[in-house]
C-alpha atoms as a PDB file:
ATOM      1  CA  UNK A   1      20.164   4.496  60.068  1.00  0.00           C
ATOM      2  CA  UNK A   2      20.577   7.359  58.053  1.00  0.00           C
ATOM      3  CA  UNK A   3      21.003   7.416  54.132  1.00  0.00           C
ATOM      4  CA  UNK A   4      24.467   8.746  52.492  1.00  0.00           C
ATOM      5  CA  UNK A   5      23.493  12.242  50.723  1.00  0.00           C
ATOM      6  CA  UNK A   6      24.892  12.675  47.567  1.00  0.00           C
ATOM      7  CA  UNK A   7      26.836  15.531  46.494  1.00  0.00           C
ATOM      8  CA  UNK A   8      27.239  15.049  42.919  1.00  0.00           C
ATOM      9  CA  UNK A   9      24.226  17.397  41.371  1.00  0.00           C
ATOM     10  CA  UNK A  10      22.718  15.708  37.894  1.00  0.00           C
ATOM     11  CA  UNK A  11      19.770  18.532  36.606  1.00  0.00           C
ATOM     12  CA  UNK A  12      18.174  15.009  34.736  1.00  0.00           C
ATOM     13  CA  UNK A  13      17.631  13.301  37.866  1.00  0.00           C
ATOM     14  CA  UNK A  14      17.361  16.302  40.885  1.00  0.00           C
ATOM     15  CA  UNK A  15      13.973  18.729  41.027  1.00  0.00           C
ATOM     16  CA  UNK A  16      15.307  22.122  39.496  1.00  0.00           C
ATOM     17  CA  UNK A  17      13.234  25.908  39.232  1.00  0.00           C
ATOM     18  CA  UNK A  18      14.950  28.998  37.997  1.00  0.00           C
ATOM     19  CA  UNK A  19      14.300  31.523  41.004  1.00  0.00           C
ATOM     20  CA  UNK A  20      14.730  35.217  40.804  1.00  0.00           C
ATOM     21  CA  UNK A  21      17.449  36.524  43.368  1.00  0.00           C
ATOM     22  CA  UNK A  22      17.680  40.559  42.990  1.00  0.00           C
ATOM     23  CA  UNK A  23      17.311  41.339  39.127  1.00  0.00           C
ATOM     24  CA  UNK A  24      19.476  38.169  37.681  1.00  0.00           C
ATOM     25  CA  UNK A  25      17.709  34.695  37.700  1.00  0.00           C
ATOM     26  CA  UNK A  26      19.820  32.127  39.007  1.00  0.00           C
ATOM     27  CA  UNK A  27      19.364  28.295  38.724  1.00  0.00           C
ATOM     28  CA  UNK A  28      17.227  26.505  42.348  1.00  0.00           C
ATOM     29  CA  UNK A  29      19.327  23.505  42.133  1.00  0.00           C
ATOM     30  CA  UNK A  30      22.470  24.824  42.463  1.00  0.00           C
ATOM     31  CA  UNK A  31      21.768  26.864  45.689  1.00  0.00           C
ATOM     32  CA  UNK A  32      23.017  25.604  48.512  1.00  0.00           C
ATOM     33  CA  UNK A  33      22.622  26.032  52.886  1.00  0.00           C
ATOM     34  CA  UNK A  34      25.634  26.245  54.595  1.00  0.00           C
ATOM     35  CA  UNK A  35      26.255  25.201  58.564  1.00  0.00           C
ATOM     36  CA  UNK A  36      25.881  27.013  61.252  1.00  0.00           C
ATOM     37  CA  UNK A  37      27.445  30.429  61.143  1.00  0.00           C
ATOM     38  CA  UNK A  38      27.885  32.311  63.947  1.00  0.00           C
ATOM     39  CA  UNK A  39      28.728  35.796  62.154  1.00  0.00           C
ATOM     40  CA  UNK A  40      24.947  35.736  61.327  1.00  0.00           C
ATOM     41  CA  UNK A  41      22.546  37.669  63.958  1.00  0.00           C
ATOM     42  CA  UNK A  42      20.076  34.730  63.184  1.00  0.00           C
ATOM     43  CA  UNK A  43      20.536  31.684  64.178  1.00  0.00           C
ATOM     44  CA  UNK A  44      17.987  28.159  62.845  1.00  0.00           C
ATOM     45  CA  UNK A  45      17.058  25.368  65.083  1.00  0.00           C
ATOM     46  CA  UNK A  46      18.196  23.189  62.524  1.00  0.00           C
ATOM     47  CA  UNK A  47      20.275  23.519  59.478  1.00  0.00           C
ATOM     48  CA  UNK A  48      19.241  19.989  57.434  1.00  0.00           C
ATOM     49  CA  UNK A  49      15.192  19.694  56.869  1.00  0.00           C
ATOM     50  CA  UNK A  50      14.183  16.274  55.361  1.00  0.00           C
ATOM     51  CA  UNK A  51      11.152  15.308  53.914  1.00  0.00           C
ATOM     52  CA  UNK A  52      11.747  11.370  53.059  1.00  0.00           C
ATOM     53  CA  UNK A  53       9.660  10.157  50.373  1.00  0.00           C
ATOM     54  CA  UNK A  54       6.655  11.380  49.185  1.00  0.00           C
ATOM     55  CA  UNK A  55       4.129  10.657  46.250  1.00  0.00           C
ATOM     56  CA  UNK A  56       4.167  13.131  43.451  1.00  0.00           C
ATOM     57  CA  UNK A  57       1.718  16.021  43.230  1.00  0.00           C
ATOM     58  CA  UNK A  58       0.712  15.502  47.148  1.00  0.00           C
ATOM     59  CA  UNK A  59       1.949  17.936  49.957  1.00  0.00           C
ATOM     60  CA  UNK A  60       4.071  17.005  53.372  1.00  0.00           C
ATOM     61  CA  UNK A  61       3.304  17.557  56.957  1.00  0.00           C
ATOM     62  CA  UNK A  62       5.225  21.280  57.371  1.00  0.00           C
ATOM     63  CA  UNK A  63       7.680  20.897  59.546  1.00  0.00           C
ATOM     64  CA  UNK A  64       8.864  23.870  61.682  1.00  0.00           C
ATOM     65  CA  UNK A  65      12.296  25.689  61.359  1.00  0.00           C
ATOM     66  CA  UNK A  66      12.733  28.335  64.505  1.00  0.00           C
ATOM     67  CA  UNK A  67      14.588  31.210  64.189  1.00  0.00           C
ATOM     68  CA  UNK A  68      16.716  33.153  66.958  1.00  0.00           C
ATOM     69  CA  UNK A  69      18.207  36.370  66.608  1.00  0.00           C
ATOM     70  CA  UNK A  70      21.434  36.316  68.921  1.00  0.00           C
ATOM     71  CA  UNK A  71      22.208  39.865  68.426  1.00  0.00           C
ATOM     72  CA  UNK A  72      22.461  42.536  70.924  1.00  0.00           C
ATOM     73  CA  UNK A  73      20.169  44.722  68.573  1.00  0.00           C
ATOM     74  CA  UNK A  74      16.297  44.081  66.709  1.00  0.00           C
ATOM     75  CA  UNK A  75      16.908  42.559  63.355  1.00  0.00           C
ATOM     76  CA  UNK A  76      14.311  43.164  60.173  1.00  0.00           C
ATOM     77  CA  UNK A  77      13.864  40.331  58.261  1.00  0.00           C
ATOM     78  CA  UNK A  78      13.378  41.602  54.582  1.00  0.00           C
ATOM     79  CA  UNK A  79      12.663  38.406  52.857  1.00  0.00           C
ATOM     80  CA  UNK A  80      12.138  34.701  53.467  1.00  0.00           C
ATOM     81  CA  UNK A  81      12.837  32.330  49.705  1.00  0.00           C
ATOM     82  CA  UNK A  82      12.746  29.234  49.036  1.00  0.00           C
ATOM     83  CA  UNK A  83      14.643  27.143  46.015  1.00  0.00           C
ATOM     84  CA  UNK A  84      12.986  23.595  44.947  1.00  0.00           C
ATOM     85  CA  UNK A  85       9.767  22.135  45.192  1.00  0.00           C
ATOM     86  CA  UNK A  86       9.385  23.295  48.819  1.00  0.00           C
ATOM     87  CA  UNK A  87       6.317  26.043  50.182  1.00  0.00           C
ATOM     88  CA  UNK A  88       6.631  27.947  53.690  1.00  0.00           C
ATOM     89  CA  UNK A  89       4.792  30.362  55.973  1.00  0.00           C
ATOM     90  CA  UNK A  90       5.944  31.936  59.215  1.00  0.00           C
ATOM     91  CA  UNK A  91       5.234  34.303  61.996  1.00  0.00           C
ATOM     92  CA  UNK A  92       8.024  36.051  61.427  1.00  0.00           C
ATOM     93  CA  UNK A  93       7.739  40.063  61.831  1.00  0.00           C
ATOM     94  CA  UNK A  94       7.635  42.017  58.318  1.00  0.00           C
ATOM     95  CA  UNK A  95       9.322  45.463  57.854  1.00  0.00           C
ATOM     96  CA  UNK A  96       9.003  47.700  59.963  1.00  0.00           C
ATOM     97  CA  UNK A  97       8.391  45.451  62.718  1.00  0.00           C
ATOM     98  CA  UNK A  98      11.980  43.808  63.638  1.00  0.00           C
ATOM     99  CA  UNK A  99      13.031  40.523  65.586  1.00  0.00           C
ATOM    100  CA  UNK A 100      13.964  41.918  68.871  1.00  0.00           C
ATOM    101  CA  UNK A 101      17.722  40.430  70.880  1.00  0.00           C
ATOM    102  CA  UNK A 102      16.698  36.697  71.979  1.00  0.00           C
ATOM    103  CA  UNK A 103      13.167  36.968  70.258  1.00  0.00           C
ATOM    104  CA  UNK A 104      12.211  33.971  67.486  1.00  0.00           C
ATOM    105  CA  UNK A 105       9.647  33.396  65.142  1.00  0.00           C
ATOM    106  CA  UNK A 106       9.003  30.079  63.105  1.00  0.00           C
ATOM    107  CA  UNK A 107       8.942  28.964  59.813  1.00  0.00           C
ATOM    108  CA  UNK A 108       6.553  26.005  58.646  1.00  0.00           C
ATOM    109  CA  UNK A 109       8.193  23.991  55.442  1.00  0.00           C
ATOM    110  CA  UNK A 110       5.903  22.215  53.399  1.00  0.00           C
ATOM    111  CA  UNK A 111       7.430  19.959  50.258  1.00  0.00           C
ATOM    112  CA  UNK A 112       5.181  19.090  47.232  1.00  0.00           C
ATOM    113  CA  UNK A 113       7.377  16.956  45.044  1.00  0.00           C
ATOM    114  CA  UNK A 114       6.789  18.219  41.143  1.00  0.00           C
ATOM    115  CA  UNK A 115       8.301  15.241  39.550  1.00  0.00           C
ATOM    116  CA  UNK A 116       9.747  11.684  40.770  1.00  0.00           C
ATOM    117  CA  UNK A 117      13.848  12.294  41.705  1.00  0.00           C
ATOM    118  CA  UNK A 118      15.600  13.473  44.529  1.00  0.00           C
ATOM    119  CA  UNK A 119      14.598  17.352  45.530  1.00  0.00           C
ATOM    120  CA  UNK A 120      16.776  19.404  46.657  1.00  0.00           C
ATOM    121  CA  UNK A 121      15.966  22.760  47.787  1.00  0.00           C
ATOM    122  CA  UNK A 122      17.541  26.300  49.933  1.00  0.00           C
ATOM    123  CA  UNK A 123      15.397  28.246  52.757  1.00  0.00           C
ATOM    124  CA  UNK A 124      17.060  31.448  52.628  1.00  0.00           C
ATOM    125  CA  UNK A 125      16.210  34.391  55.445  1.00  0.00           C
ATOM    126  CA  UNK A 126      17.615  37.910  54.220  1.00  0.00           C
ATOM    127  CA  UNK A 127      18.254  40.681  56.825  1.00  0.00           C
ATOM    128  CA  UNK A 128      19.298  44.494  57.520  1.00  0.00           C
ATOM    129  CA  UNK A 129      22.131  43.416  59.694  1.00  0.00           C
ATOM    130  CA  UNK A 130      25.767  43.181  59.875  1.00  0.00           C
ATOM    131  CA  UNK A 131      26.501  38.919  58.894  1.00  0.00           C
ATOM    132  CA  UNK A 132      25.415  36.408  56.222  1.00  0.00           C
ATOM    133  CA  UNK A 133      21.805  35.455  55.527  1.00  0.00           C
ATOM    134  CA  UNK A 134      20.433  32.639  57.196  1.00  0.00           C
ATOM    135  CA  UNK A 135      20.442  29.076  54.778  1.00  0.00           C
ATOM    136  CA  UNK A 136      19.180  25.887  55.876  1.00  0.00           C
ATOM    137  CA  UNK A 137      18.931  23.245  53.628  1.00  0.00           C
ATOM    138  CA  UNK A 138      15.822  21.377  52.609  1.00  0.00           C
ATOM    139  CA  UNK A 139      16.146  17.661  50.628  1.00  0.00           C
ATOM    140  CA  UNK A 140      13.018  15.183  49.566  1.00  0.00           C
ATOM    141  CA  UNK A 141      11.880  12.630  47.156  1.00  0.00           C
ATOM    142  CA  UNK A 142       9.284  12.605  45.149  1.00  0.00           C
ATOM    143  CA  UNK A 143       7.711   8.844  44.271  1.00  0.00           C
ATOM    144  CA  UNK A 144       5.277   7.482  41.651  1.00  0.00           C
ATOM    145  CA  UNK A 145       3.154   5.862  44.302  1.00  0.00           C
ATOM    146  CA  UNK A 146       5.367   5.763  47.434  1.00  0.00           C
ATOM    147  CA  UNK A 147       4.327   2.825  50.128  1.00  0.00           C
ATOM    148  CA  UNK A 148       1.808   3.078  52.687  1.00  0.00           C
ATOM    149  CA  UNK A 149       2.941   3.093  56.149  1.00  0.00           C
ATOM    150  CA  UNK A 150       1.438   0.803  58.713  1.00  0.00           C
ATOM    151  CA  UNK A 151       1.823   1.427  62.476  1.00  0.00           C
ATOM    152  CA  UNK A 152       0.415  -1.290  65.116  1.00  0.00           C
ATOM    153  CA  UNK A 153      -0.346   1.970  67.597  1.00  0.00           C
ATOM    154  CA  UNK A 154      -1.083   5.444  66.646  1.00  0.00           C
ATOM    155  CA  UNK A 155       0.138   6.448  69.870  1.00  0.00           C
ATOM    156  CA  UNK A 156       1.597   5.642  73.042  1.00  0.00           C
ATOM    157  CA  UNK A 157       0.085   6.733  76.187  1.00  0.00           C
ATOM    158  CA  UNK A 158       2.454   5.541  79.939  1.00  0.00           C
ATOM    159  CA  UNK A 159       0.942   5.877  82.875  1.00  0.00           C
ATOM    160  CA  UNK A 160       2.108   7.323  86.041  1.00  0.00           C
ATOM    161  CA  UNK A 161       5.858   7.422  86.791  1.00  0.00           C
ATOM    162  CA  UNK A 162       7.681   8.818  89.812  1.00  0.00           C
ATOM    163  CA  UNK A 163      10.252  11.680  88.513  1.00  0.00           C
ATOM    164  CA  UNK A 164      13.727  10.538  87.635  1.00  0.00           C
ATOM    165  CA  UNK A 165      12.603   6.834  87.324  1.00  0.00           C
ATOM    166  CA  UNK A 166      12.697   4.308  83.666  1.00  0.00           C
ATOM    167  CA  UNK A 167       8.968   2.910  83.202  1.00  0.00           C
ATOM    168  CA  UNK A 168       8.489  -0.286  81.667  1.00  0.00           C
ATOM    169  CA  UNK A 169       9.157   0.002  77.689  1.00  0.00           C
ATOM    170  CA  UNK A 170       6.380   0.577  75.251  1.00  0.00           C
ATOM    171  CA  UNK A 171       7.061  -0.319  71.609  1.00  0.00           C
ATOM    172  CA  UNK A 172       5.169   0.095  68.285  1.00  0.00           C
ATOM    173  CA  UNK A 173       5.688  -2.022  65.294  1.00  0.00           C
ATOM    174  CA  UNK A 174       5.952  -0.469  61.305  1.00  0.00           C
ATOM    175  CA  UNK A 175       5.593  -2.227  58.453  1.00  0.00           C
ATOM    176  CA  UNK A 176       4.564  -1.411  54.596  1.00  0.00           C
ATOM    177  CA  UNK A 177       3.096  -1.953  52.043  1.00  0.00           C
ATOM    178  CA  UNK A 178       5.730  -1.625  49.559  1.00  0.00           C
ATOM    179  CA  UNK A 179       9.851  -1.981  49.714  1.00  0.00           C
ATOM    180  CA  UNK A 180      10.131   1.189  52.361  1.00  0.00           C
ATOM    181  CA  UNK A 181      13.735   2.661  53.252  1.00  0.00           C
ATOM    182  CA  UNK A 182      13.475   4.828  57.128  1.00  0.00           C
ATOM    183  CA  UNK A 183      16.246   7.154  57.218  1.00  0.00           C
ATOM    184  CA  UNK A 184      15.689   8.566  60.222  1.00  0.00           C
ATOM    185  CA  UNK A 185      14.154   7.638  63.643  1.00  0.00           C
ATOM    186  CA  UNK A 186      14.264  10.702  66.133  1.00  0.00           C
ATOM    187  CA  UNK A 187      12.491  11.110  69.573  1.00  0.00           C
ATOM    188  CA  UNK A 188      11.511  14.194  71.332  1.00  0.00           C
ATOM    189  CA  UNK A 189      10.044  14.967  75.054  1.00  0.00           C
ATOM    190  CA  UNK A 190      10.674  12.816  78.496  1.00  0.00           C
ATOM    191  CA  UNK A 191      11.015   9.751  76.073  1.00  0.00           C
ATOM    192  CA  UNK A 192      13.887   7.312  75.383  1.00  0.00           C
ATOM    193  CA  UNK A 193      14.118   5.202  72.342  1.00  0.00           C
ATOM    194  CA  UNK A 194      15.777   1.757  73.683  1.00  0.00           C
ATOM    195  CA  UNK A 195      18.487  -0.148  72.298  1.00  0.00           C
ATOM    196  CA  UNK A 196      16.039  -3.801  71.650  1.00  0.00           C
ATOM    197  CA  UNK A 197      14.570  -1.481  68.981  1.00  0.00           C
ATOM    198  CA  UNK A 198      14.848  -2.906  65.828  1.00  0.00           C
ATOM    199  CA  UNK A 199      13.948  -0.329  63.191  1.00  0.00           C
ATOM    200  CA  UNK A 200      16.543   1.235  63.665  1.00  0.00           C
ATOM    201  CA  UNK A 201      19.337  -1.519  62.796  1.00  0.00           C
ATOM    202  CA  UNK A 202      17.306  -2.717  59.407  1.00  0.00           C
ATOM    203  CA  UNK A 203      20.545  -2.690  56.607  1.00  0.00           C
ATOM    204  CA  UNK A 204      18.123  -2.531  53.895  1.00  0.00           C
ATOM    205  CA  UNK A 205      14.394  -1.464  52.925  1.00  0.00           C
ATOM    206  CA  UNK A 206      11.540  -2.626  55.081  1.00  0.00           C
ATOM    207  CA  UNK A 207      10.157  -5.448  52.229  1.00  0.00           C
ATOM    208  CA  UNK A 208       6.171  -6.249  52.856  1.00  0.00           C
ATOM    209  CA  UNK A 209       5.260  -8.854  54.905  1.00  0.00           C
ATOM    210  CA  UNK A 210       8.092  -7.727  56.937  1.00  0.00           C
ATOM    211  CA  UNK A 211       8.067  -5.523  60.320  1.00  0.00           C
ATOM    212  CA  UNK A 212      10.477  -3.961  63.028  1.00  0.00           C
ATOM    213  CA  UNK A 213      10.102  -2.156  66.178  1.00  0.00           C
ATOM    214  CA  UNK A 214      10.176   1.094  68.359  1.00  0.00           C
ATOM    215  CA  UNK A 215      10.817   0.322  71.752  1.00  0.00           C
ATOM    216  CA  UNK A 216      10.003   3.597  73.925  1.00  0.00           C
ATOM    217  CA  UNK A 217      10.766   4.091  77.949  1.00  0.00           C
ATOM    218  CA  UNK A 218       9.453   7.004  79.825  1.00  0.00           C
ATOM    219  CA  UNK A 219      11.505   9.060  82.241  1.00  0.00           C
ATOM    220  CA  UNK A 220      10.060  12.082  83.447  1.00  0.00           C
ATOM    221  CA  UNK A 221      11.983  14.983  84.533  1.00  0.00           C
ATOM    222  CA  UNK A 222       8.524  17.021  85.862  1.00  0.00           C
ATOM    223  CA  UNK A 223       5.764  16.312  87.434  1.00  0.00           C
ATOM    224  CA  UNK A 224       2.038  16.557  85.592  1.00  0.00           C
ATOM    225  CA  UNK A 225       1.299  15.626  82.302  1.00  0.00           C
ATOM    226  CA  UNK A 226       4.557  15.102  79.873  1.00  0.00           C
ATOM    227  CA  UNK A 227       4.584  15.174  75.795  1.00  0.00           C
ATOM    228  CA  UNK A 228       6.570  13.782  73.114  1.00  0.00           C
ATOM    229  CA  UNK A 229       6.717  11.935  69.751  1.00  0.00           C
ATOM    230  CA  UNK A 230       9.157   9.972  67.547  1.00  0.00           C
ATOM    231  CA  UNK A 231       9.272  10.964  64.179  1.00  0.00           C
ATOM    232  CA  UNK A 232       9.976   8.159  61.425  1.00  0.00           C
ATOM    233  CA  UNK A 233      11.570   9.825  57.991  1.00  0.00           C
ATOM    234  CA  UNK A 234      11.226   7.072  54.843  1.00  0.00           C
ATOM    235  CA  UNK A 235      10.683   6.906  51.410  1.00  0.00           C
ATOM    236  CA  UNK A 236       6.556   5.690  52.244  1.00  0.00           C
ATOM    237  CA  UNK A 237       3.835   8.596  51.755  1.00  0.00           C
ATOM    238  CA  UNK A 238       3.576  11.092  53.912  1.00  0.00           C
ATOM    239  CA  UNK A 239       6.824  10.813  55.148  1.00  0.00           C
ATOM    240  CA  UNK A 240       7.645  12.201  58.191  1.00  0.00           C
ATOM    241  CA  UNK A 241       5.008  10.126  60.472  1.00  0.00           C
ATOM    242  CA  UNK A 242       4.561  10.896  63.567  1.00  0.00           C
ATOM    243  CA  UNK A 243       3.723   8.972  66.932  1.00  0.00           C
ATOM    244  CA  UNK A 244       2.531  11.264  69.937  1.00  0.00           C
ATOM    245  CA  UNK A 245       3.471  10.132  73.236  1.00  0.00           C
ATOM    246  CA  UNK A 246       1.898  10.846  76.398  1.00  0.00           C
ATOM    247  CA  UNK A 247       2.766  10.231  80.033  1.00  0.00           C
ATOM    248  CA  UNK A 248       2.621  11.846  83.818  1.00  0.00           C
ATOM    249  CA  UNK A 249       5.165  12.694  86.433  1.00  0.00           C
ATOM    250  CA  UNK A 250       4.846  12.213  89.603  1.00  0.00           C
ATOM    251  CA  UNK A 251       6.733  12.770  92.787  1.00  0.00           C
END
């Protein structure tokens, strides 16, 4: 379940910060990331950052951005903005070290919502090469006192599974203690998110007194000890949560 983004732009209701680009100050809001372009020399691992919903004055998990140079030749990156109530840092080599052919470095995102509204925000990556800039776009929302988050597991740990093979599912509950909209539920590692799940079919908010579920398999393609998590985007604090998964391959 993912919610509609809007793309009507009202400075009452959206987070807004004049930003200096060059010598002329330009408006945050109106920036804007556009897709994948593959006349850049730097390609992002993703091009659409949320942050859910998150209580005013408080800071996010970061999450990470990686970026690839897919030229033939190093690339200097000469400066990494940000538009909107957003922070970063990054590993990313300054002048006159350059990102060498198939090299990346990250970039760590943090959002600190300045006022309640919807936040929208640019991550901008300036180079010396030939191409556009590198934009991903960054969105958020910043709550009065957003809902707390309750997961029946912190985790999930499987135990051992012969390669190629489904185990038996897993699942962990959410509820919350407040109205709670989940946007996005998104799995990573030798992990499957099954169909009986029922977060992900809710048509509304979460309402207290109310749960669903997460209903995970493991399938591992290695032997040893596997990693993964799902990641739950909503409108509760702290938004995104995540649950760390854990299993081992075997052959």
């Amino acid at each position: 379940m993912r919610r509609t983004t809007r793309t009507r732009f009202d400075l009452a209701k959206h987070c807004f910060r004049w930003i200096w680009v060059g010598l002329t100050v330009v408006p945050a809001a109106v920036a804007s990331a556009s897709p994948q372009d593959f006349r850049s020399p730097l390609i992002a691992s993703t091009y659409l950052v949320s942050f859910g919903g998150l209580r005013t004055g408080t800071a996010s998990a970061p999450q990470t951005i990686t970026v690839l140079n897919v030229s033939t030749n190093p690339v200097h990156i000469t400066n990494i903005a940000l538009a909107g109530d957003f922070r970063q840092t990054n590993n990313c080599p300054a002048p006159p070290a350059a990102l060498s052919a198939n090299d990346d470095c990250q970039i760590q995102i943090i959002f600190k919502p300045s006022t309640t509204a919807a936040c929208s925000g640019t991550l901008t990556v300036s180079h010396d090469a030939a191409g556009r800039v590198l934009t991903v776009a960054l969105n958020g929302t910043g709550n009065p006192g957003g809902a707390e988050i309750i997961f029946s597991h912190s985790s999930l740990r499987f135990p051992e599974q012969q390669i190629g093979t489904d185990s038996a599912p897993q699942a962990f509950t959410i509820s919350a203690s407040k109205a709670m909209l989940i946007s996005d539920i998104s799995v990573k590692g030798d992990f499957t998110i099954m169909p009986s799940s029922t977060c992900e079919k809710l048509a509304g908010p979460l309402v207290p007194d109310a749960s669903c579920s997460v209903v995970v398999t493991f399938s591992p393609i290695a032997s040893g000890q596997r990693e993964g998590q799902v990641t739950i985007t909503d409108s509760a604090d702290g938004s995104p949560q995540i649950i760390p998964l854990t299993g081992i391959g075997s052959q």
